[in-house]
Protein backbone atom coordinates (compact mmCIF):
# COMPACT_ATOMS: atom_id res chain seq x y z
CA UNK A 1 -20.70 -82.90 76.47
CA UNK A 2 -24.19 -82.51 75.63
CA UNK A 3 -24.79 -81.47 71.77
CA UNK A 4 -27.53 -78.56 71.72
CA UNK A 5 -30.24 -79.83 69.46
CA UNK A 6 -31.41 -77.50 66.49
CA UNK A 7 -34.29 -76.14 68.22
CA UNK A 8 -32.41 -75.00 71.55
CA UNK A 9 -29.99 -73.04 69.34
CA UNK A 10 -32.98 -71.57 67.58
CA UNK A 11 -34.68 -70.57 71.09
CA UNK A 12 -31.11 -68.76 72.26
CA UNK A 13 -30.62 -67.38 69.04
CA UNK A 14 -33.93 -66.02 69.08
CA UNK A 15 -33.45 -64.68 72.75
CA UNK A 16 -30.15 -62.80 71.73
CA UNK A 17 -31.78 -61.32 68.72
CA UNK A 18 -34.65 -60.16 71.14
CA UNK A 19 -31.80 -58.53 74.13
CA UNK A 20 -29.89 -57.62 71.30
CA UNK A 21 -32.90 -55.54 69.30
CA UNK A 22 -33.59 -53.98 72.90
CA UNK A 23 -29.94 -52.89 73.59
CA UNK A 24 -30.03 -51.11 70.28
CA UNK A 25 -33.53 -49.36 71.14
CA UNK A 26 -31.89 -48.42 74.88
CA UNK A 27 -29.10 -46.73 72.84
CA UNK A 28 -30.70 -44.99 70.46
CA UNK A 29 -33.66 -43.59 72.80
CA UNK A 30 -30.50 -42.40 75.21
CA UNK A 31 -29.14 -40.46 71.70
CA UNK A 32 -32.29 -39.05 71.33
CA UNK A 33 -32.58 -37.81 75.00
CA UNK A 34 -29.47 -36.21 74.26
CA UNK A 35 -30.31 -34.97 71.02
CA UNK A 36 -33.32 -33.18 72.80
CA UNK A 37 -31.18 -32.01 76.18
CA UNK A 38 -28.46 -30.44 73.89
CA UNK A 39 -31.54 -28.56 71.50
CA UNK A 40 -32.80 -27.33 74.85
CA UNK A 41 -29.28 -26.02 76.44
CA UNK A 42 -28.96 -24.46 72.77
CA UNK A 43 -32.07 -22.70 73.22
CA UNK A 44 -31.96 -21.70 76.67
CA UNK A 45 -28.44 -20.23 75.58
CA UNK A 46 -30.57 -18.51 73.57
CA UNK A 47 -32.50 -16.80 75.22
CA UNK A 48 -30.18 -16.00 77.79
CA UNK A 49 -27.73 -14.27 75.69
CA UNK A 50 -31.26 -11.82 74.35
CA UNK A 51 -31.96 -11.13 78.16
CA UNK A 52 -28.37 -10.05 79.06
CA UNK A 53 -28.84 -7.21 76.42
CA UNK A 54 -32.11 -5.89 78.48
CA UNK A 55 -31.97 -2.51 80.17
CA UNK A 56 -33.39 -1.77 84.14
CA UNK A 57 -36.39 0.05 84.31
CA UNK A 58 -37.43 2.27 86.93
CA UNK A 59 -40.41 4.11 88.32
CA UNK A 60 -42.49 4.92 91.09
CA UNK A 61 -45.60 3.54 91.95
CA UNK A 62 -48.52 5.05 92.78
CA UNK A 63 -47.08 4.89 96.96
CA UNK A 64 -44.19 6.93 96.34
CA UNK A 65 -41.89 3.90 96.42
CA UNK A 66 -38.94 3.43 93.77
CA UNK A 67 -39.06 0.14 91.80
CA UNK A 68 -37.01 -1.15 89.50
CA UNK A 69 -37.25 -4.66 87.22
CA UNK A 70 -35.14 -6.59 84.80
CA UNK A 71 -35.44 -9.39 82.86
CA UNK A 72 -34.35 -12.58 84.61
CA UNK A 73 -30.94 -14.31 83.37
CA UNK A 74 -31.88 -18.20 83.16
CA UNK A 75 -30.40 -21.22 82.07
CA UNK A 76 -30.43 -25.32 82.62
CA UNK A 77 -26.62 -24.85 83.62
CA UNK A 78 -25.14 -22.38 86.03
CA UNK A 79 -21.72 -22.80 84.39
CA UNK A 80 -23.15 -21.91 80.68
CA UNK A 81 -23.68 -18.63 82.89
CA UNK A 82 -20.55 -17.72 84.66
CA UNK A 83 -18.55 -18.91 81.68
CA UNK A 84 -19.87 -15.86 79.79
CA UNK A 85 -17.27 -13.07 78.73
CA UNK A 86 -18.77 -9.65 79.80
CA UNK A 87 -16.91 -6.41 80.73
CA UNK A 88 -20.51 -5.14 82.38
CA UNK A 89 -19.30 -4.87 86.35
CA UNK A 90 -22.63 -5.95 87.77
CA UNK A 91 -22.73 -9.26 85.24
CA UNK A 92 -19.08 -9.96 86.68
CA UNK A 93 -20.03 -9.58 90.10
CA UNK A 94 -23.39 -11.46 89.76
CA UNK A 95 -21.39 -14.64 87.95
CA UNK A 96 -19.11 -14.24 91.05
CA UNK A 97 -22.18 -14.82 93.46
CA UNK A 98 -23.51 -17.28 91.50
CA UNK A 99 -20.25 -19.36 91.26
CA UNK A 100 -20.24 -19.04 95.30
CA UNK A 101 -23.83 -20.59 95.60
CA UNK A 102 -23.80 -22.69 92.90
CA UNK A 103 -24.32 -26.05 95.04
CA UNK A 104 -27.32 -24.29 96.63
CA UNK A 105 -29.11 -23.25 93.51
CA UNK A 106 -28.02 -25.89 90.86
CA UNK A 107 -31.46 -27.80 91.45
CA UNK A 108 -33.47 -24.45 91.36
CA UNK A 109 -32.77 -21.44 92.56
CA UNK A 110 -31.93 -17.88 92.10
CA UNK A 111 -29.37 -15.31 92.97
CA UNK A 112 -29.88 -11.26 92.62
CA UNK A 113 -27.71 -8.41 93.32
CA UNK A 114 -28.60 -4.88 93.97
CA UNK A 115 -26.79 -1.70 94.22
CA UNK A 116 -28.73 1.23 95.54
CA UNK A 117 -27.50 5.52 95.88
CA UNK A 118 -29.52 7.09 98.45
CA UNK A 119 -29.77 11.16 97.78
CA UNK A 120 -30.44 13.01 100.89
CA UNK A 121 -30.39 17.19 101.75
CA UNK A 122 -31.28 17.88 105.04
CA UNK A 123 -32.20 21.17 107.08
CA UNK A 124 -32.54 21.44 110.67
CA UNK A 125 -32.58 23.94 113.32
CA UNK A 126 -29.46 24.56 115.34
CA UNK A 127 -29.21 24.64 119.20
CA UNK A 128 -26.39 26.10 121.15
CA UNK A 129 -24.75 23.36 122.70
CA UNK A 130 -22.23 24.87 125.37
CA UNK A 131 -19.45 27.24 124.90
CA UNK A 132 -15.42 26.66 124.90
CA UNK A 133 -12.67 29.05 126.10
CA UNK A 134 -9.35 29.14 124.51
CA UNK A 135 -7.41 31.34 126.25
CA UNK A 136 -9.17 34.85 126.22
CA UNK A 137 -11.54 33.53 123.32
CA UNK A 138 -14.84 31.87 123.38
CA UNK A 139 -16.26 30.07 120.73
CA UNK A 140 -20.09 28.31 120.45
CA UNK A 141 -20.57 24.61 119.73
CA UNK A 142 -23.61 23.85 117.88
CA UNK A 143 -25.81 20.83 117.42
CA UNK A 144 -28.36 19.75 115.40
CA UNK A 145 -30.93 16.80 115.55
CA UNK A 146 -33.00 15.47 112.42
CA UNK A 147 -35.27 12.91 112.00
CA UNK A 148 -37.07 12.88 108.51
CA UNK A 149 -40.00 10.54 108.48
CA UNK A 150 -38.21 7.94 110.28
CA UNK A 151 -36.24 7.05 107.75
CA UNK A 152 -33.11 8.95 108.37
CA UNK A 153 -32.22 10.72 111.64
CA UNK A 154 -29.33 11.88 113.57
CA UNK A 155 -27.49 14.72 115.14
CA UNK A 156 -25.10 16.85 113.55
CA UNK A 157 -21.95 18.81 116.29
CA UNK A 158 -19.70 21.77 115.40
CA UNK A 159 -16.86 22.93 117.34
CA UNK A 160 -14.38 25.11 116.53
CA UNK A 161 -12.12 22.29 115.87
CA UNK A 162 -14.37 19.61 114.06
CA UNK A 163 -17.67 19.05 113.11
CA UNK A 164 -19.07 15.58 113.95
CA UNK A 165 -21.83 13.61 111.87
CA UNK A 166 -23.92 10.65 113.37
CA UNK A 167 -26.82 9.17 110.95
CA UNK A 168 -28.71 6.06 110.41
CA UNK A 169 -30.89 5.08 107.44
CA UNK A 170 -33.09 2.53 107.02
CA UNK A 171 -34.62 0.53 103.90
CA UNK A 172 -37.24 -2.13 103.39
CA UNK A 173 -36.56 -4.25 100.19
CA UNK A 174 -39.18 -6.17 98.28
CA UNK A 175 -37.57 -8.82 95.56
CA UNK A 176 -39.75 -10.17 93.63
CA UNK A 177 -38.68 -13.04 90.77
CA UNK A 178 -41.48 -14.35 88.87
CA UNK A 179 -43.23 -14.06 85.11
CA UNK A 180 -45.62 -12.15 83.02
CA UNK A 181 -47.85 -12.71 80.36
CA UNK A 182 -46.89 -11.66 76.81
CA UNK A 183 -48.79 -11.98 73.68
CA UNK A 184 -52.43 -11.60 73.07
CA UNK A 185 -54.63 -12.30 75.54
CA UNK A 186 -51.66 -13.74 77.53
CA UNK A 187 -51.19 -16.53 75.55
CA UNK A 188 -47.82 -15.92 74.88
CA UNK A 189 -44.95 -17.51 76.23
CA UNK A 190 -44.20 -15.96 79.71
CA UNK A 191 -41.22 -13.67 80.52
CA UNK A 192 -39.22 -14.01 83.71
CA UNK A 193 -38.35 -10.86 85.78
CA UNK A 194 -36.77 -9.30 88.93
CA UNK A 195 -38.28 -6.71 90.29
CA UNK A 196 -37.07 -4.46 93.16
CA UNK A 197 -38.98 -2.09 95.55
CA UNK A 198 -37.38 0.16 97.86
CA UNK A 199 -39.68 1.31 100.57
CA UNK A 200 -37.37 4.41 101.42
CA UNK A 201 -37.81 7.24 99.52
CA UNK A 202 -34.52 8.81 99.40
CA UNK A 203 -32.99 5.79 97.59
CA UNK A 204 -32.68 4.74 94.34
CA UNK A 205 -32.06 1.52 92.39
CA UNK A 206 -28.78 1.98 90.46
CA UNK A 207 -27.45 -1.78 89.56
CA UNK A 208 -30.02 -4.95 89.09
CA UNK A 209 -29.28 -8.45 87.74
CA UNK A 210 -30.91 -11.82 88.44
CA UNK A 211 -29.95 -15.36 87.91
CA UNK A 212 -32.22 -18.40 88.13
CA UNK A 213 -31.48 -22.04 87.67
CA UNK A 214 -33.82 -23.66 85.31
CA UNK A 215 -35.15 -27.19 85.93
CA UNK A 216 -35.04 -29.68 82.91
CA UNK A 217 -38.57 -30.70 81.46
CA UNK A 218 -39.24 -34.30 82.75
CA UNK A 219 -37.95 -37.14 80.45
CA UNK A 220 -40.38 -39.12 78.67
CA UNK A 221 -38.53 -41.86 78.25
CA UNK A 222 -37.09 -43.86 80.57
CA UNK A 223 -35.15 -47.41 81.53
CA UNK A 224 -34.56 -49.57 84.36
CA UNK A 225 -36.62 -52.19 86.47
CA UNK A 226 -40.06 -53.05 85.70
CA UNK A 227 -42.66 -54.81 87.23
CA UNK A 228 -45.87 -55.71 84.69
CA UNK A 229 -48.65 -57.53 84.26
CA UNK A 230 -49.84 -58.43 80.98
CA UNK A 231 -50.30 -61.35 78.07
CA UNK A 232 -47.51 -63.47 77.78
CA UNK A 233 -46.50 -66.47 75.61
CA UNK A 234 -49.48 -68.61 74.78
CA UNK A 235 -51.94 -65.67 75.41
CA UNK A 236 -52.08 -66.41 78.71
CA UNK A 237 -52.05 -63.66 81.73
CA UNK A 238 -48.99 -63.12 83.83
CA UNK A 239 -46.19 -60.62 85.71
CA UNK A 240 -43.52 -59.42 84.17
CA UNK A 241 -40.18 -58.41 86.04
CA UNK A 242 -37.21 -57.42 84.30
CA UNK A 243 -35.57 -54.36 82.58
CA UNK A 244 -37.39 -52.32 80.15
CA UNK A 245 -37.96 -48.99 78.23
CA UNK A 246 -41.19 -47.16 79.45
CA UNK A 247 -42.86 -43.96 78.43
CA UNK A 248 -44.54 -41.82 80.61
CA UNK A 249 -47.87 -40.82 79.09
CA UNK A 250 -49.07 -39.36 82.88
CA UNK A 251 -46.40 -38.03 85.43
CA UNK A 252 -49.03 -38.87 88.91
């Protein structure tokens, strides 16, 4: 067997020190990525848990039409969402909707529910629509049409028997789920919302809750293959290929 001279066993104990030293930065830049994802779950947590405690507002804008807005539920993890305790009904049946789309949304993505009353009093003229004869008795049917602004119509029949109701409504919907400027001047750090509209004026915005999957800040750090050029041993230009630790100074 060949005997490995002194300065051969120098060269691979050098080598091992070297893959060694780099296996010990890998690990402890992978803690650190950790460190920072588990800070930034804590903190979205956070800041979820302050928005859950946020009341709807409503009012009408300057058109007549009802709107409504909330501030928007968001987190890195759908689950640290629909894991939450809460006796509120509409939280409950938003985690519900957000557990059934939660392969569509877990890259981005958001889910709302909205619950709506519509209030409506309506007076219309009544026609005499035909007569019937019971025996020696005759009694009137009525009927009545409505129509109010195209937003609700029907007609409205009366026997002496039963009185029969046939309505549509319709609604337009505008969802909006974005951020605003806080702070002075808008230098603040933005706050997510939901906003509603409802285009129909006899309804009303009673329940509103959003939920929108946040995307992790890219990672600095990184390892795998790289390909380099650069000043090797004996200050002499060459490529490099192997695996490495980068750091992204500019994401192109």
């Amino acid at each position: 067997m060949k005997k490995i001279n002194q300065q051969e066993l120098d060269s691979i104990m050098e080598k091992s020190k070297t893959v060694t030293l780099i296996i010990a930065i890998a690990v402890i830049i992978l803690l650190l990525i950790r460190g920072c994802e588990a800070k930034q779950q804590l903190a979205a947590n956070e800041v979820m848990n302050s928005a859950l405690k946020d009341s709807m507002k409503t009012w009408k804008d300057k058109e007549g039409h009802f709107k409504a807005s909330i501030t928007l539920l968001e987190n890195y993890n759908s689950k640290a969402f629909t894991d939450l305790a809460s006796a509120d009904s509409t939280i409950i049946k938003l985690q519900k909707l957000v557990k059934k789309y939660e392969g569509n949304i877990k890259k981005g993505g958001s889910v709302t529910t909205i619950g709506t009353e519509a209030n409506i009093n309506i007076t219309a003229p009544t026609k005499l629509d035909g007569v019937t004869k019971v025996k020696d008795t005759i009694y009137a049917n009525y009927k009545s049409d409505f129509n109010i602004k195209g937003w609700v119509w029907g007609t409205v029949s009366a026997t002496k028997d039963s009185t029969t109701i046939g309505m549509k409504f319709k609604e337009e919907i505008d969802v909006v789920i974005g951020s605003e400027k806080t702070g002075f001047l808008g230098l603040g750090k933005p706050k997510p919302f939901a906003e509603v509209t409802l285009h129909n004026p006899f309804n009303e915005v009673k329940t509103l809750r959003a939920y929108s999957t946040k995307s992790l800040p890219p990672k600095k750090f990184g390892i795998g293959p790289v390909l380099a050029y650069g000043v090797g041993s004996g200050f002499t230009p060459e490529v490099f290929v192997g695996v490495g630790i980068n750091y992204s100074l500019l994401r192109l």
